[in-house]
C-alpha atoms as a PDB file:
ATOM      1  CA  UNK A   1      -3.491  12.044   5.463  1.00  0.00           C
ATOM      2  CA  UNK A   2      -5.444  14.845   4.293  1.00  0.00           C
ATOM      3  CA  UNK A   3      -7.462  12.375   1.981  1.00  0.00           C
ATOM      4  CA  UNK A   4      -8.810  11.090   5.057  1.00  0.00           C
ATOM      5  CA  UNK A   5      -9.257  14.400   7.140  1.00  0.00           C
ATOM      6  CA  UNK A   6     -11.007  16.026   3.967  1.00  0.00           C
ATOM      7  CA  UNK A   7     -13.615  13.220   3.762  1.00  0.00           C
ATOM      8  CA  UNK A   8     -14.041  12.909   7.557  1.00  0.00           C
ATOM      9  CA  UNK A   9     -15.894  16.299   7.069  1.00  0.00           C
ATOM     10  CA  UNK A  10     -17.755  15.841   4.831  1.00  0.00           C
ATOM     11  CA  UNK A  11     -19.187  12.566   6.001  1.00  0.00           C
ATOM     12  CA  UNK A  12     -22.676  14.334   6.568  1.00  0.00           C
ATOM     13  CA  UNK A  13     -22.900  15.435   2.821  1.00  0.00           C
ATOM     14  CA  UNK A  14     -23.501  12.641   0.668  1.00  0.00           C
ATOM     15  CA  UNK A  15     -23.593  14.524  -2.110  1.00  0.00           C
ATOM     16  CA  UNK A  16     -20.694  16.393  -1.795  1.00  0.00           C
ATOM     17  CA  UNK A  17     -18.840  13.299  -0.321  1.00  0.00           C
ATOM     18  CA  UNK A  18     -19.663  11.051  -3.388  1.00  0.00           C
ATOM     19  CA  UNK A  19     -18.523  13.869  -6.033  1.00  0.00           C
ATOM     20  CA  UNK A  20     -15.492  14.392  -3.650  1.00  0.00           C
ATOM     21  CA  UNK A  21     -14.527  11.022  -3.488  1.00  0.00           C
ATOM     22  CA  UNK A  22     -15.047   9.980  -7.480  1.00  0.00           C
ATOM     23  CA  UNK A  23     -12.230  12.736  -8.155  1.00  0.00           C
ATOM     24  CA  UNK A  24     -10.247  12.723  -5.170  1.00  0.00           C
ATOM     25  CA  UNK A  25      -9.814   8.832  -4.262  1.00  0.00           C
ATOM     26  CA  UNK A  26      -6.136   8.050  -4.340  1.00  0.00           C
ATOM     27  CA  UNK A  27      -4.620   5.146  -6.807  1.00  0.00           C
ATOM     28  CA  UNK A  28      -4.550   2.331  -6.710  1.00  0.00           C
ATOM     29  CA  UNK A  29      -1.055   0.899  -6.470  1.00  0.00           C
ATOM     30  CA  UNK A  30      -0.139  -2.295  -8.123  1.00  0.00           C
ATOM     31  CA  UNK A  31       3.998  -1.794  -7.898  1.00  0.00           C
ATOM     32  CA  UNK A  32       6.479   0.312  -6.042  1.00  0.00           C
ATOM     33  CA  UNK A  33       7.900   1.558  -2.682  1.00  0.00           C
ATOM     34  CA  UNK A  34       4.729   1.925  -1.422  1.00  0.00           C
ATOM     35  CA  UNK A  35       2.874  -1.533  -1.919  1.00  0.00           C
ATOM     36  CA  UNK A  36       5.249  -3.693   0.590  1.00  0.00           C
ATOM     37  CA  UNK A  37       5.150  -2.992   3.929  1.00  0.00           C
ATOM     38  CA  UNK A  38       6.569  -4.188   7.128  1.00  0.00           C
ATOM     39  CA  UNK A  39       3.892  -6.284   9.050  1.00  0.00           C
ATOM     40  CA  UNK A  40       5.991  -5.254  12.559  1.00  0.00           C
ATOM     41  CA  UNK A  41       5.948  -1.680  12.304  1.00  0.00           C
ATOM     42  CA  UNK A  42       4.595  -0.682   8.903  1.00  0.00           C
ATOM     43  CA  UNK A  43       7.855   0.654   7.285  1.00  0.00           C
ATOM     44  CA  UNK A  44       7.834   1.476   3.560  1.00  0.00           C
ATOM     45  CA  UNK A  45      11.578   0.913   3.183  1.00  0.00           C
ATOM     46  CA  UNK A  46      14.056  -1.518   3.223  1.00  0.00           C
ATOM     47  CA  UNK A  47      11.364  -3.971   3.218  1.00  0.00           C
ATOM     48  CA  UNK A  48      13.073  -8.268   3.095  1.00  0.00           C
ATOM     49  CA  UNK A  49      10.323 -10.026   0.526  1.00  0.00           C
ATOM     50  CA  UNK A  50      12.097 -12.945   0.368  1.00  0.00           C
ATOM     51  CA  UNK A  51      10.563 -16.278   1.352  1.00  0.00           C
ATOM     52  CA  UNK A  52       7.405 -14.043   2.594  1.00  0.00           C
ATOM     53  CA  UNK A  53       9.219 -12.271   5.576  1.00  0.00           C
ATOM     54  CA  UNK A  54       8.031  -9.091   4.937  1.00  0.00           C
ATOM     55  CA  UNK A  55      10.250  -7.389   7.543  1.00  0.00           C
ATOM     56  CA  UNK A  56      11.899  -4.035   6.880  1.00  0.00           C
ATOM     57  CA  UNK A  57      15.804  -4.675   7.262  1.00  0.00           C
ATOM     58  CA  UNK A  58      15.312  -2.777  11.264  1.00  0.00           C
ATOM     59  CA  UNK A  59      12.580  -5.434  12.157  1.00  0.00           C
ATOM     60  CA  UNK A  60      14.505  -8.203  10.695  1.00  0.00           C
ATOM     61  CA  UNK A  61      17.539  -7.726  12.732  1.00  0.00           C
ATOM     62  CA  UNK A  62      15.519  -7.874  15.639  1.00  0.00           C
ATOM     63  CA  UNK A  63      13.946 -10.905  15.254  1.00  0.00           C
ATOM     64  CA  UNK A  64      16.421 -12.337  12.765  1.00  0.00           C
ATOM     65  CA  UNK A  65      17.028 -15.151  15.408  1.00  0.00           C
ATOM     66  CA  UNK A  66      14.040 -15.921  16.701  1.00  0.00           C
ATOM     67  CA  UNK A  67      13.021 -16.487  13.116  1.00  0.00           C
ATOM     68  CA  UNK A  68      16.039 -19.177  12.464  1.00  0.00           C
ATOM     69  CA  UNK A  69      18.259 -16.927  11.103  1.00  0.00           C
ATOM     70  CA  UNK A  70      21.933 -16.773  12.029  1.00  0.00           C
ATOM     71  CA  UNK A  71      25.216 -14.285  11.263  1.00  0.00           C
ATOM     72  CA  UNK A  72      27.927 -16.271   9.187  1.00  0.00           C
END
């Protein structure tokens, strides 16, 4: 979060704030941990992709049911 914090102050020096953010912007992702998250509660981890559920494996178990789900 100090990305954010760091730009937040300088949001009244454009100058500074464009040189800032051309060397301080953070990647891009386009795999890994970080790219799938949990549209409940926003969980990195543990994350269920399959058929577009996109529920980490805590979320999932609550709403397993409602979502047609069932424990064989």
């Amino acid at each position: 979060m100090t990305y954010e914090r760091d730009r937040n102050q300088l949001k009244n020096k454009p100058l500074k704030l464009e040189r800032f953010d051309k060397f301080n912007k953070p990647k891009k992702r386009k795999f890994g941990k970080n790219i799938h998250k949990c549209r409940k509660c926003g969980r990195t981890g543990g994350v269920i992709r399959k058929y577009g559920l996109m529920y980490c494996r805590q979320c999932f178990r609550e709403t397993a049911k409602k979502l047609g789900f069932e424990k064989r």
